[in-house]
C-alpha atoms as a PDB file:
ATOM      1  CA  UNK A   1    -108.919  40.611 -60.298  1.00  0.00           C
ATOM      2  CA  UNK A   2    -109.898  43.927 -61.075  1.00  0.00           C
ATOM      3  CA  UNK A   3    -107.511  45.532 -58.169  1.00  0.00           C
ATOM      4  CA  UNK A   4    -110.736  43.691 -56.761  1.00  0.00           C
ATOM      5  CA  UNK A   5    -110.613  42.255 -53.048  1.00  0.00           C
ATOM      6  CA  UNK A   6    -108.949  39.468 -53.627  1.00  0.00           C
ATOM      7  CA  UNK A   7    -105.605  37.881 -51.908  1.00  0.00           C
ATOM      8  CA  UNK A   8    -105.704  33.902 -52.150  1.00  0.00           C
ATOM      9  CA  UNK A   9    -106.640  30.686 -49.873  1.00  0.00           C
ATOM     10  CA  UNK A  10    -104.914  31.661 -46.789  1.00  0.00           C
ATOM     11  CA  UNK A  11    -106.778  32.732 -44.391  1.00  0.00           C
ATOM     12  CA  UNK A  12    -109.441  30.085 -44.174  1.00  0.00           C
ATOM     13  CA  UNK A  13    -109.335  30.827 -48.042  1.00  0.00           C
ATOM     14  CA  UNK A  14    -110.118  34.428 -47.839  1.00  0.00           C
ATOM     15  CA  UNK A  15    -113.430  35.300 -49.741  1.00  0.00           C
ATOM     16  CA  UNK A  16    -112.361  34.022 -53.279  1.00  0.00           C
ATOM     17  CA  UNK A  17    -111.559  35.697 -56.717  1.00  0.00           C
ATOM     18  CA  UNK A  18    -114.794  35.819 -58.652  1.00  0.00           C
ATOM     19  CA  UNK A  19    -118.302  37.063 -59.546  1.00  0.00           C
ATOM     20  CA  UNK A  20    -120.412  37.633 -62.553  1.00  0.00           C
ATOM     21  CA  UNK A  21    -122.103  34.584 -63.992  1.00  0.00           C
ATOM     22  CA  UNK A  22    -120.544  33.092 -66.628  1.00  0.00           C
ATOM     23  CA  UNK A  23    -120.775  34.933 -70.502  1.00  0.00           C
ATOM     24  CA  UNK A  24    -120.313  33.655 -74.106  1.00  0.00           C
ATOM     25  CA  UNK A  25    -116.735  33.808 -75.669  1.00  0.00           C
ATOM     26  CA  UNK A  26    -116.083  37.090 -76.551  1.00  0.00           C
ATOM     27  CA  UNK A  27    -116.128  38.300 -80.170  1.00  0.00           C
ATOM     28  CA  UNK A  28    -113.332  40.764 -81.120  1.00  0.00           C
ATOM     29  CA  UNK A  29    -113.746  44.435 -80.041  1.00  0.00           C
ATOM     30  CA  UNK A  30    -114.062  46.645 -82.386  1.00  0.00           C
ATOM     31  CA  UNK A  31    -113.184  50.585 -82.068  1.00  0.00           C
ATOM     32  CA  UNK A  32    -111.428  53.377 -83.981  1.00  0.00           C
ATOM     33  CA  UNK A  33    -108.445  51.366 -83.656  1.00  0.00           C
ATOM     34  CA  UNK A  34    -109.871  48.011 -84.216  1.00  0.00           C
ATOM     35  CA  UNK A  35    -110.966  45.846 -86.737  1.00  0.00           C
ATOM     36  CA  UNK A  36    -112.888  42.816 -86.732  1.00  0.00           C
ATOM     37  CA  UNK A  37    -111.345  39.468 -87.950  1.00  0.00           C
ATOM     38  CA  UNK A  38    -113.400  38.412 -90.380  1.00  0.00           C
ATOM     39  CA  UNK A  39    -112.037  37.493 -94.292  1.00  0.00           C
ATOM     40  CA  UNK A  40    -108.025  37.444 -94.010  1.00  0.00           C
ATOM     41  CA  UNK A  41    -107.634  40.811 -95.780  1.00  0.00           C
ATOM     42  CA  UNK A  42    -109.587  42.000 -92.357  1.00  0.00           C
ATOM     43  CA  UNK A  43    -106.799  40.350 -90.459  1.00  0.00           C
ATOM     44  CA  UNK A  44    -105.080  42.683 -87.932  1.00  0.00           C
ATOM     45  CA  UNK A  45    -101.277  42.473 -87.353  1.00  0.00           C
ATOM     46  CA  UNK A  46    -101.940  41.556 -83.725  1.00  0.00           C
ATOM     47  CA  UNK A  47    -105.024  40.653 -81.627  1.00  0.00           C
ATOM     48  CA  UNK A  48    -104.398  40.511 -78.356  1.00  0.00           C
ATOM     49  CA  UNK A  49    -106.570  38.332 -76.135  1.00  0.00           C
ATOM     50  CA  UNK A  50    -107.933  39.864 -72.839  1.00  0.00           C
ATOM     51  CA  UNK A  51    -108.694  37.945 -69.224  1.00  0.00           C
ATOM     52  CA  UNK A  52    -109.836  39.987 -66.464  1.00  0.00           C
ATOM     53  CA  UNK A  53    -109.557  39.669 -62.494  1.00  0.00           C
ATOM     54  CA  UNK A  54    -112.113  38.755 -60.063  1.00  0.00           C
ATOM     55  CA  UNK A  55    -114.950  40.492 -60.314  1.00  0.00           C
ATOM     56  CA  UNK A  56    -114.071  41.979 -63.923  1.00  0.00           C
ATOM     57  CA  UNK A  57    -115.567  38.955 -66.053  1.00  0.00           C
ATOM     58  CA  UNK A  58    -115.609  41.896 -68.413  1.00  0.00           C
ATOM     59  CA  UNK A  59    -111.787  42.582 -68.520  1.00  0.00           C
ATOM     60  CA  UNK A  60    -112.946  46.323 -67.916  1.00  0.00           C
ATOM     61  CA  UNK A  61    -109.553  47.079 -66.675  1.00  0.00           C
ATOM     62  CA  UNK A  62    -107.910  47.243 -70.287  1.00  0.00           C
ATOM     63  CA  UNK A  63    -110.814  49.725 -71.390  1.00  0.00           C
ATOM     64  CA  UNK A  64    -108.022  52.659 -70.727  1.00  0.00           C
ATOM     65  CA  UNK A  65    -104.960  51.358 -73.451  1.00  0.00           C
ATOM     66  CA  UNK A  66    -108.002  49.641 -75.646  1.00  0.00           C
ATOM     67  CA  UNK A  67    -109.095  53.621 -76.349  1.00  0.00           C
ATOM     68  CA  UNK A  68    -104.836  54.296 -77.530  1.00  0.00           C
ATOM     69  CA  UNK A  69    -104.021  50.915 -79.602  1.00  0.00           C
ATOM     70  CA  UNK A  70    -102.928  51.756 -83.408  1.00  0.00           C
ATOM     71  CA  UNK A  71    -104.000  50.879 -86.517  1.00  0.00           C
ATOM     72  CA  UNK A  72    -103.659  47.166 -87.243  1.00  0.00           C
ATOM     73  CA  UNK A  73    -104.597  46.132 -83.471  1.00  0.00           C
ATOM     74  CA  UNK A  74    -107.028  44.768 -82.286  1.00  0.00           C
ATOM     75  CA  UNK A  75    -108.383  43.201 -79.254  1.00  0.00           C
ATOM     76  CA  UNK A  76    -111.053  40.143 -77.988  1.00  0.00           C
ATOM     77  CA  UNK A  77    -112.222  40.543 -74.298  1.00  0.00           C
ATOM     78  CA  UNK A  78    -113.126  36.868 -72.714  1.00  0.00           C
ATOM     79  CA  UNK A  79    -115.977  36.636 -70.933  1.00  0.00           C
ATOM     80  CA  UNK A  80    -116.239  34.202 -67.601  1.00  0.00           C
ATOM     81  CA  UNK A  81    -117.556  34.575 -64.633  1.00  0.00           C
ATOM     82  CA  UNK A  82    -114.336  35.865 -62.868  1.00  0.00           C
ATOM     83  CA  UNK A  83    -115.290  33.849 -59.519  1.00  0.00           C
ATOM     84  CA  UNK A  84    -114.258  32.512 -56.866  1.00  0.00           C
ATOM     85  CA  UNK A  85    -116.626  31.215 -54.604  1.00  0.00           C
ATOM     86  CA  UNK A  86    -117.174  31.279 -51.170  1.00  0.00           C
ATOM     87  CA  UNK A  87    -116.066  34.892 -51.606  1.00  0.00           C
ATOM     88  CA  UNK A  88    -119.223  36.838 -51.063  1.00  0.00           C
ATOM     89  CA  UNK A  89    -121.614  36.443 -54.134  1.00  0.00           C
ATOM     90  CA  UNK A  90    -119.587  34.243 -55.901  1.00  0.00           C
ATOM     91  CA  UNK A  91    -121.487  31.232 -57.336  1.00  0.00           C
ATOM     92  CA  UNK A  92    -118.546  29.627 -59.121  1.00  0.00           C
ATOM     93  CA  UNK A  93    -114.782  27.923 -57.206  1.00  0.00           C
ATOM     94  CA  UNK A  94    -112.224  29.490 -58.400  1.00  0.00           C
ATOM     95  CA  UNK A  95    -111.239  26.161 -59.800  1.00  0.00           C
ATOM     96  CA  UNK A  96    -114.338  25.850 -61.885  1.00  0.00           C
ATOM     97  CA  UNK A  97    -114.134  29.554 -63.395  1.00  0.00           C
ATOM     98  CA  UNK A  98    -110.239  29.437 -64.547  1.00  0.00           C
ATOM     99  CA  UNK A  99    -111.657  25.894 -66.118  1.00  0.00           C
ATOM    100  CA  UNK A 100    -113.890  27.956 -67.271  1.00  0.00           C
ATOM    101  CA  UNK A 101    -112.075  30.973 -68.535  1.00  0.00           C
ATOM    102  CA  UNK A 102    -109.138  28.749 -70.408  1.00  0.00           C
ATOM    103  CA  UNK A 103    -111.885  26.836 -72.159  1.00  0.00           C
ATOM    104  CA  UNK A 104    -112.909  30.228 -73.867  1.00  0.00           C
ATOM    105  CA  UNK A 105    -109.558  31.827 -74.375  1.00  0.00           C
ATOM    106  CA  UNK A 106    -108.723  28.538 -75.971  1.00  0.00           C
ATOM    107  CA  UNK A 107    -111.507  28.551 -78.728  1.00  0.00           C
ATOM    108  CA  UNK A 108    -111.247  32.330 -78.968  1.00  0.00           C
ATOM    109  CA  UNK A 109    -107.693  32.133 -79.953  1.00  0.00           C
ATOM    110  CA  UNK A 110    -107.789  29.168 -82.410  1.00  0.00           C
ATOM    111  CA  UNK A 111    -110.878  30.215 -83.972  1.00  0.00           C
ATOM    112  CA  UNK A 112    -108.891  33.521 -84.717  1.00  0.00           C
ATOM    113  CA  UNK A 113    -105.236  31.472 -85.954  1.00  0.00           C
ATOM    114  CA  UNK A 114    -107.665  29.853 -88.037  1.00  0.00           C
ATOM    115  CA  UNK A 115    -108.931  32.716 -89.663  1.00  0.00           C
ATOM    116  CA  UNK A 116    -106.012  34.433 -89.130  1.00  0.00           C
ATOM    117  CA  UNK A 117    -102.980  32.836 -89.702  1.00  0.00           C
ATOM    118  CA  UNK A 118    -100.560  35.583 -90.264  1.00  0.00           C
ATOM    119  CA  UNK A 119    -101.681  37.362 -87.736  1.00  0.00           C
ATOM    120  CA  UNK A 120     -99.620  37.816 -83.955  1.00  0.00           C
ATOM    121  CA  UNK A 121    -101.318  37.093 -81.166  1.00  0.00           C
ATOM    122  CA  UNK A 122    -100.917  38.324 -77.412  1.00  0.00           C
ATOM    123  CA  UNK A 123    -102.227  37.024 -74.734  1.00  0.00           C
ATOM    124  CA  UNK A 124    -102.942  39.227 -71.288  1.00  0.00           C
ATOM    125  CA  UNK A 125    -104.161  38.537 -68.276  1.00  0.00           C
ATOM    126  CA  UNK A 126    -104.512  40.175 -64.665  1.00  0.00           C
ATOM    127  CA  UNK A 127    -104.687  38.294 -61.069  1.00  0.00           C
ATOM    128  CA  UNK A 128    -106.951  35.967 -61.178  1.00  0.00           C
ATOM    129  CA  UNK A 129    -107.177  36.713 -65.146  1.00  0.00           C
ATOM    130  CA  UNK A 130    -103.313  35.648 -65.291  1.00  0.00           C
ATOM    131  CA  UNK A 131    -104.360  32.286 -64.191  1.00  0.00           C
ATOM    132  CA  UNK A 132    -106.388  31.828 -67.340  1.00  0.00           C
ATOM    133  CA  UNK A 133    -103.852  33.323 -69.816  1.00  0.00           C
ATOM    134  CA  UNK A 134    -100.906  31.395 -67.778  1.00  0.00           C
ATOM    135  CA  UNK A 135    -102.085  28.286 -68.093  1.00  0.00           C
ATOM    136  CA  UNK A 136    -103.060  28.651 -71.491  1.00  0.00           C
ATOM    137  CA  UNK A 137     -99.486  30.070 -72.237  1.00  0.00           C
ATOM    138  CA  UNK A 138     -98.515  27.251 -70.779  1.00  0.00           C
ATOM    139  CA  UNK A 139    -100.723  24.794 -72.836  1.00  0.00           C
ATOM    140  CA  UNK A 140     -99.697  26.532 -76.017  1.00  0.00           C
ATOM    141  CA  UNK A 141     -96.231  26.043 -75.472  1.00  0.00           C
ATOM    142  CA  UNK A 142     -96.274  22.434 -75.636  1.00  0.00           C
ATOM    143  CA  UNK A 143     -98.441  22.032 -78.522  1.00  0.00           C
ATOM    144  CA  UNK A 144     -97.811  23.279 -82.305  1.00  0.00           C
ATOM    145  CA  UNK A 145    -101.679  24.988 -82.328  1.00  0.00           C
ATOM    146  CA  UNK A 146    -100.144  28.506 -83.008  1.00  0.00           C
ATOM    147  CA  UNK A 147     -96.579  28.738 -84.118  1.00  0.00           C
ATOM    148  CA  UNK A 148     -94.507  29.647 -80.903  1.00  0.00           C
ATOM    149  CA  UNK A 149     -92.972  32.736 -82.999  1.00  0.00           C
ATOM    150  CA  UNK A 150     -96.634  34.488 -83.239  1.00  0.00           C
ATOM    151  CA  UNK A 151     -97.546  34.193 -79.600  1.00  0.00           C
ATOM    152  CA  UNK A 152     -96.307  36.705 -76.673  1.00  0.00           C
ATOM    153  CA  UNK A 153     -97.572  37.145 -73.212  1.00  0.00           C
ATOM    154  CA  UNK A 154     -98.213  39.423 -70.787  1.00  0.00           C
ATOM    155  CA  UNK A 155     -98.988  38.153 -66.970  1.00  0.00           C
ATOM    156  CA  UNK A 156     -99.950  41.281 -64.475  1.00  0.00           C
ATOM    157  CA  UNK A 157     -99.961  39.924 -60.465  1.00  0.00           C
ATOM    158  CA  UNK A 158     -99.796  36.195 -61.462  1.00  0.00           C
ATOM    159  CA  UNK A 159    -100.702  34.159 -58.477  1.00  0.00           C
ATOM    160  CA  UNK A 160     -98.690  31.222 -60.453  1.00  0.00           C
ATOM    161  CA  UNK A 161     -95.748  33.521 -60.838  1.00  0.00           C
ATOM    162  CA  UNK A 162     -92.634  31.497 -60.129  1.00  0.00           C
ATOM    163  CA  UNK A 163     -90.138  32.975 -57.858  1.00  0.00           C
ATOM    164  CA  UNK A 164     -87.173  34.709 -59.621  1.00  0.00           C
ATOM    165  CA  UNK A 165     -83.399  35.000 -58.137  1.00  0.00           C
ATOM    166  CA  UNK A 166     -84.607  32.885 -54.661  1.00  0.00           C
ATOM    167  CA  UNK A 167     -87.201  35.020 -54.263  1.00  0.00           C
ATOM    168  CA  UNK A 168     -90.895  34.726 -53.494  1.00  0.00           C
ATOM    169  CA  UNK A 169     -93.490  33.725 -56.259  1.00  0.00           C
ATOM    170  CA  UNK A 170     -97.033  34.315 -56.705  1.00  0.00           C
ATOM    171  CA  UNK A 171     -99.369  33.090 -54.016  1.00  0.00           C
ATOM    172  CA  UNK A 172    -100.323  29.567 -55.450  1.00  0.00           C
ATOM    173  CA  UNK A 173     -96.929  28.695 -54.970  1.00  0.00           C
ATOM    174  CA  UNK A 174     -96.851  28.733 -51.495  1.00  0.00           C
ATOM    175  CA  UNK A 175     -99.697  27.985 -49.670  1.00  0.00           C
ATOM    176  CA  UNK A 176    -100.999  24.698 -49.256  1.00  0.00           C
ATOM    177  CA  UNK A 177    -104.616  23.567 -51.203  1.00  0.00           C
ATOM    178  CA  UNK A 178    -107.053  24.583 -47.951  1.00  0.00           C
ATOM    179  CA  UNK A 179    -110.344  24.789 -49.075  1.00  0.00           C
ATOM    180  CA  UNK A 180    -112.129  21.765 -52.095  1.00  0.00           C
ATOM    181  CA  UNK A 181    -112.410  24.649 -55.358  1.00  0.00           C
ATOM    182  CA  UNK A 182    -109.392  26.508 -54.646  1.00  0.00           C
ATOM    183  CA  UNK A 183    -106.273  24.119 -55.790  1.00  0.00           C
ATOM    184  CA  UNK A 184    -103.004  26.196 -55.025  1.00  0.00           C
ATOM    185  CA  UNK A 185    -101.314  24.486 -58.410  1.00  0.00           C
ATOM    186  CA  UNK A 186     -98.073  25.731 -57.935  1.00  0.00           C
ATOM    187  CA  UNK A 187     -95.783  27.699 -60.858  1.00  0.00           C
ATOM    188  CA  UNK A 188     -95.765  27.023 -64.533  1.00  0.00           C
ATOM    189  CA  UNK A 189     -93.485  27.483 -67.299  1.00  0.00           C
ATOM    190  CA  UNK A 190     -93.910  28.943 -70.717  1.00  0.00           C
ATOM    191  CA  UNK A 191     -91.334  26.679 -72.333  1.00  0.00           C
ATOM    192  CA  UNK A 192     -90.267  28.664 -75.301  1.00  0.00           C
ATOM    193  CA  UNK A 193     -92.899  31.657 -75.298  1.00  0.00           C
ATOM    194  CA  UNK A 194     -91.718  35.067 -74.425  1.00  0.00           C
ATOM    195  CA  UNK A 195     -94.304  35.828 -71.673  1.00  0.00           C
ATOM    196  CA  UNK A 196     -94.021  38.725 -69.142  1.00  0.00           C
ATOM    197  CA  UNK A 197     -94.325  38.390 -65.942  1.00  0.00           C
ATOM    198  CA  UNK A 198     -95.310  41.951 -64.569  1.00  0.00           C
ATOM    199  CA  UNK A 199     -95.154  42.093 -60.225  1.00  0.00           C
ATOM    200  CA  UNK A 200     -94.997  44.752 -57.527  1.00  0.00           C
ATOM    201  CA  UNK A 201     -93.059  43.505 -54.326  1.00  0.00           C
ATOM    202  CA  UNK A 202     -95.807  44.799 -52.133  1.00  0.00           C
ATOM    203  CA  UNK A 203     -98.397  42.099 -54.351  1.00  0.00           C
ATOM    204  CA  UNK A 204     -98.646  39.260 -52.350  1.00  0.00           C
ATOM    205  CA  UNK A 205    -101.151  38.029 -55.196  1.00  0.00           C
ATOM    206  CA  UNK A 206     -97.689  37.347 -57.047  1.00  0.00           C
ATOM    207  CA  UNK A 207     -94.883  38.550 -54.440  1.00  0.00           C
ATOM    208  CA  UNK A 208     -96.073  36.143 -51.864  1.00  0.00           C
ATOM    209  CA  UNK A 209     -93.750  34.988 -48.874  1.00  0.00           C
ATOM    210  CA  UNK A 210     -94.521  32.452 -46.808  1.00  0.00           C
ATOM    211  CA  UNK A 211     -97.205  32.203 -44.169  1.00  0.00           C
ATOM    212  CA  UNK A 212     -95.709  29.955 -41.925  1.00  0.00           C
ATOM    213  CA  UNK A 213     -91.604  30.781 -42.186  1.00  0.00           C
ATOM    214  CA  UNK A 214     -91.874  34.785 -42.704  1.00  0.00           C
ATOM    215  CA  UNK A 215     -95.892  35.620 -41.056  1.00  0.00           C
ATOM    216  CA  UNK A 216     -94.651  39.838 -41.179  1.00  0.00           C
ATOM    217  CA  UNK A 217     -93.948  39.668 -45.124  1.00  0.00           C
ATOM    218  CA  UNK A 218     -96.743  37.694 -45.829  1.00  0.00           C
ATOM    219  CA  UNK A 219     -98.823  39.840 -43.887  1.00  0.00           C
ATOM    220  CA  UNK A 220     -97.386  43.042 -46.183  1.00  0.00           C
ATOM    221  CA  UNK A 221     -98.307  41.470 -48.837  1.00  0.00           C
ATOM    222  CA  UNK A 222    -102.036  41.382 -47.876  1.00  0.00           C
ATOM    223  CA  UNK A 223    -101.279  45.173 -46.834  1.00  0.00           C
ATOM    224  CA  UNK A 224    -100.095  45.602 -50.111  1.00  0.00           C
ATOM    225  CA  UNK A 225    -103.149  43.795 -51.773  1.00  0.00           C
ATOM    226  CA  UNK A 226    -105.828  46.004 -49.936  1.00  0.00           C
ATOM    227  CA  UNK A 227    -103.913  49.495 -50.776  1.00  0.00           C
ATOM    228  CA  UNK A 228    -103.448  49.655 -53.967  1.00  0.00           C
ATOM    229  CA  UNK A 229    -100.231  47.568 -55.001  1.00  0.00           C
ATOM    230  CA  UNK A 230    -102.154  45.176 -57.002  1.00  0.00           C
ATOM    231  CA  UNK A 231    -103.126  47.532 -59.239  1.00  0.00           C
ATOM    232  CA  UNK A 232    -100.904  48.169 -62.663  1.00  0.00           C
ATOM    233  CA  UNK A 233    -100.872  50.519 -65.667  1.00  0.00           C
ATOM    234  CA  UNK A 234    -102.315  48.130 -67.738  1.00  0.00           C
ATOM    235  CA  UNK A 235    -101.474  48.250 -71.487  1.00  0.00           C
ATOM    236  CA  UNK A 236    -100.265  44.894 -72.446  1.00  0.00           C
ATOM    237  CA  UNK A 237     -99.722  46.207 -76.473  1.00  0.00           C
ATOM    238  CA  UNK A 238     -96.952  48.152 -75.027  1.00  0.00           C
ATOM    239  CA  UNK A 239     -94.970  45.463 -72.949  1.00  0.00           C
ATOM    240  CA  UNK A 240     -91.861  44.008 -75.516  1.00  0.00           C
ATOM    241  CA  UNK A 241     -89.716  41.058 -74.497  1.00  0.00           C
ATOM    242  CA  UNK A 242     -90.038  38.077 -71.381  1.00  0.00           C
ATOM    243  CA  UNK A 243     -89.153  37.629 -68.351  1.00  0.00           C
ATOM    244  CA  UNK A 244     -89.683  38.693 -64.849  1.00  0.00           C
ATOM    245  CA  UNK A 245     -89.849  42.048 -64.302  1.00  0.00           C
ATOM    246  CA  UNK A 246     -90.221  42.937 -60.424  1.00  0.00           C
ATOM    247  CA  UNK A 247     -91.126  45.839 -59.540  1.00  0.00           C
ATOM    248  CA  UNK A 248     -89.562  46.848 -56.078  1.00  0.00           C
ATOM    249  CA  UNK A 249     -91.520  48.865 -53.337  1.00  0.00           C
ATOM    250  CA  UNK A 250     -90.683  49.977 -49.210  1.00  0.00           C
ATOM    251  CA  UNK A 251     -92.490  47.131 -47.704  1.00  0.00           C
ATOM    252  CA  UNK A 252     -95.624  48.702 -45.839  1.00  0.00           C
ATOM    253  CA  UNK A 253     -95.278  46.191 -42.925  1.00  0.00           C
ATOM    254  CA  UNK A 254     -92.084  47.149 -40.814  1.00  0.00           C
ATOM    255  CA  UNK A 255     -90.839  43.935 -39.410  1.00  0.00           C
ATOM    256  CA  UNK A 256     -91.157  42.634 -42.677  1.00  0.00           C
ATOM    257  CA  UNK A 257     -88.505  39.896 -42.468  1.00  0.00           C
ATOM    258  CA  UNK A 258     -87.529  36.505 -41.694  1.00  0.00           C
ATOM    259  CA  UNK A 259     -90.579  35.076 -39.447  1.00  0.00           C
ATOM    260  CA  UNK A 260     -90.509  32.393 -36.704  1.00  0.00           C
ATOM    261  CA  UNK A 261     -92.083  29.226 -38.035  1.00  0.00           C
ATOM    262  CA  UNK A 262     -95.195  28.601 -36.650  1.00  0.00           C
ATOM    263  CA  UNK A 263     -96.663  25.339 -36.125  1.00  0.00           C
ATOM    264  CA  UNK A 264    -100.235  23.742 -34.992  1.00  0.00           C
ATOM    265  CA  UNK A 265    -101.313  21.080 -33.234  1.00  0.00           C
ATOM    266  CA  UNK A 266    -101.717  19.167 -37.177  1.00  0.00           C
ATOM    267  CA  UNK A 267     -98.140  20.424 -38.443  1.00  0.00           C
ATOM    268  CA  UNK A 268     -99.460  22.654 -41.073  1.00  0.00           C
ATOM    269  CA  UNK A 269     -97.743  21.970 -43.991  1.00  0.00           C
ATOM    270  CA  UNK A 270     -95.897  25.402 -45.591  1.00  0.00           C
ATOM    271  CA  UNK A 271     -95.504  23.628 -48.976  1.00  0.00           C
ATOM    272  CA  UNK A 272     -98.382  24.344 -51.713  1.00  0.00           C
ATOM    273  CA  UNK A 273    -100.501  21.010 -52.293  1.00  0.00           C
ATOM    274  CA  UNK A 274    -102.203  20.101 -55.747  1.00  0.00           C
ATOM    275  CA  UNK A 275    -104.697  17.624 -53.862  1.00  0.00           C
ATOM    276  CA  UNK A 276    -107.624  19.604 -52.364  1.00  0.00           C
ATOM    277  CA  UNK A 277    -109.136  18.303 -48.737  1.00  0.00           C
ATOM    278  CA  UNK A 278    -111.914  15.916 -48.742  1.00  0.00           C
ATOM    279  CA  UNK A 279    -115.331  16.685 -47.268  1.00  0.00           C
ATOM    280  CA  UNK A 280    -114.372  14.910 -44.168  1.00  0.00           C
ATOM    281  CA  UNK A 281    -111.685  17.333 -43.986  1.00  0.00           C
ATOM    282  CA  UNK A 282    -113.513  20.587 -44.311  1.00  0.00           C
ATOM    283  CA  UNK A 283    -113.672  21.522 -40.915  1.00  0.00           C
ATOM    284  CA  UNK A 284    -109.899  20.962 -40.282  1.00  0.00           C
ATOM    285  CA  UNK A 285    -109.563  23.103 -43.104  1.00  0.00           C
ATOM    286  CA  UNK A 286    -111.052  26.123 -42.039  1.00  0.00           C
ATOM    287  CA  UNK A 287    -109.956  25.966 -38.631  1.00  0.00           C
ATOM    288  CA  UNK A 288    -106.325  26.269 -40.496  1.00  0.00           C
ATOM    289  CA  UNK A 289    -107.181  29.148 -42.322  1.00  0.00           C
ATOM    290  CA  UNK A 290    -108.855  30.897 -39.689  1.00  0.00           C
ATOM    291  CA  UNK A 291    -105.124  29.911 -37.744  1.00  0.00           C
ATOM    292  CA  UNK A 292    -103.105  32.015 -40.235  1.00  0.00           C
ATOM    293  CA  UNK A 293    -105.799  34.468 -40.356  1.00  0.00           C
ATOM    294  CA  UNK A 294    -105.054  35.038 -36.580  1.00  0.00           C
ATOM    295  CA  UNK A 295    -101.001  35.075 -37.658  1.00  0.00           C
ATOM    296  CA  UNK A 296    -101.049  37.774 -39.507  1.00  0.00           C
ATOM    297  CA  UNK A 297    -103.705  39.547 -38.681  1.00  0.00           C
ATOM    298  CA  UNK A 298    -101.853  41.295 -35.136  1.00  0.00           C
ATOM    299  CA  UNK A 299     -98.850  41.893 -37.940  1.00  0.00           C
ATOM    300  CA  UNK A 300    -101.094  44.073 -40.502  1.00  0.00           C
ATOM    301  CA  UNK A 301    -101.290  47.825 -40.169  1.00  0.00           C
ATOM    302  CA  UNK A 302    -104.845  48.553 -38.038  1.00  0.00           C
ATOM    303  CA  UNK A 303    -106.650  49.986 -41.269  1.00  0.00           C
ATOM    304  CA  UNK A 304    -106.265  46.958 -42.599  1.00  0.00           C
ATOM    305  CA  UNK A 305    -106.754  44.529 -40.108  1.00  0.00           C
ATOM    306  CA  UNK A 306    -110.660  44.983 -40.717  1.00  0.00           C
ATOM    307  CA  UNK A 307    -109.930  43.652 -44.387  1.00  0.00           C
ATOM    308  CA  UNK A 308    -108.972  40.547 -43.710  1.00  0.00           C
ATOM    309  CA  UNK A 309    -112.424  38.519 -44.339  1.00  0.00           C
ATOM    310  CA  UNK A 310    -112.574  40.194 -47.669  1.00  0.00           C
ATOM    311  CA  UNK A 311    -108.471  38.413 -48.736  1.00  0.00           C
ATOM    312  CA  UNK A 312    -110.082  35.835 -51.439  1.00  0.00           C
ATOM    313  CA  UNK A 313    -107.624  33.679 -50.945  1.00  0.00           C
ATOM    314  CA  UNK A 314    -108.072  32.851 -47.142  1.00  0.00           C
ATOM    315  CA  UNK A 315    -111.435  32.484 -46.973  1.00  0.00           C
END
């Protein structure tokens, strides 16, 4: 999610995560710094594996620390169409394009190990990007495809970041499936990878509260989403070790705290769900969007508050 407008199914499943029609898997990048991986005395030390956010089926936003990396890195951009439809333009759920995205960061990376054996290999992803690498981390770590010692990853406003120290995680975690194409899955573990986790407090991509207990801190974190706090310095070569690593910000919301729960007449559920509505259910489901739409919306700052159709993931 290319600091793209983008914030997940809440509010009636804000205007989803992606664009740009889907693209062939990406061959490796090549640049002063880059080689290709061709014959294995072509193999670079590392190749690390790129996933863009919505909108950025291009991963564009590493273009900035793809013009530093050294000698003996290189990097593969994967293509996908970075959508998440009914977001504006969109033609794909955002279901179908993370299917979509893992499938080619998949045969990207074990076409390279199989070229490439010796080689390291990171694997980076942003917002709706993160999804893809995640859950491709995630799939790696229980297989024996690539030796667990020669894969790292780095995860930049995960919206399947699990919560650290009781706090909040990303915003799949949280909200409940609303909308068919846009299954809140819940967090994932990395088993034995080291994978980053890379979040700003003020993110409710990955810092999300939640919308029914604590409305004001959800509601900063959509602040937070449309003024810059889901952007990062994105250089994923330069990121060492795992873990969570939160990145703490003045909440932009003022009576960010604990929030009233807040029921309807159906006794929304506040837990996230992995089974999306049926048709019959459609209706049902975007009145409940459009009902935490109308939560937070008196709670966000008045710039803001105009933004709220444009949160992908409360459509």
């Amino acid at each position: 999610m290319r600091k793209a407008r983008t914030l997940l199914a809440l509010c009636v499943a804000l205007p989803a995560l992606g664009l740009s029609a889907p693209q062939a898997v990406a061959a490796p990048a090549q640049g002063p710094a880059q080689q290709q991986a061709g014959a294995p005395a072509d193999c670079p030390e590392t190749m690390i594996f790129e996933v863009g956010g919505h909108l950025d089926g291009d991963a564009t936003v590493y273009d900035a620390s793809n013009a530093t990396l050294p000698a003996g890195v290189a990097f593969t951009k994967i293509h996908y169409s970075a959508s998440i439809a009914p977001y504006p333009g969109d033609t794909k759920t955002l279901d179908d394009s993370v299917a979509e995205g893992i499938a080619k960061l998949d045969a990207a990376v074990k076409e390279f190990h199989g070229t490439c054996a010796d080689s390291h290999l990171t694997i980076a992803g942003y917002s709706q990007g993160a999804i893809v690498a995640g859950d491709e981390l995630a799939a790696l770590s229980e297989s024996d495809a690539v030796p667990h010692d020669r894969i790292n990853g780095v995860l930049y406003g995960d919206p399947r970041r699990p919560g650290a120290d009781g706090g909040p995680g990303g915003i799949e975690t949280n909200l409940p499936t609303i909308l068919p194409g846009m299954t809140m899955k819940g967090p994932r573990g990395f088993g034995d990878l080291t994978v980053k986790e890379i979040c700003n407090t003020n993110d409710g991509i990955c810092y999300s509260e939640n919308v029914i207990k604590n409305p004001a801190c959800f509601a900063n974190g959509v602040a937070g989403y449309f003024t810059g706090d889901h952007g990062y310095d994105i250089n994923p070569y330069a990121v060492s070790g795992g873990g969570d690593q939160l990145n703490r910000q003045a909440p932009k919301v003022p009576l960010c705290g604990a929030g009233q729960p807040v029921r309807g007449p159906a006794e929304v559920s506040d837990a996230p769900s992995s089974d999306a509505p049926s048709k019959g259910e459609a209706t049902s489901a975007s009145q409940r969007a459009a009902g935490y739409r109308a939560l937070i919306a008196p709670l966000l700052p008045a710039p803001v508050r105009g933004q709220l159709a444009h949160f992908p993931w409360l459509p």
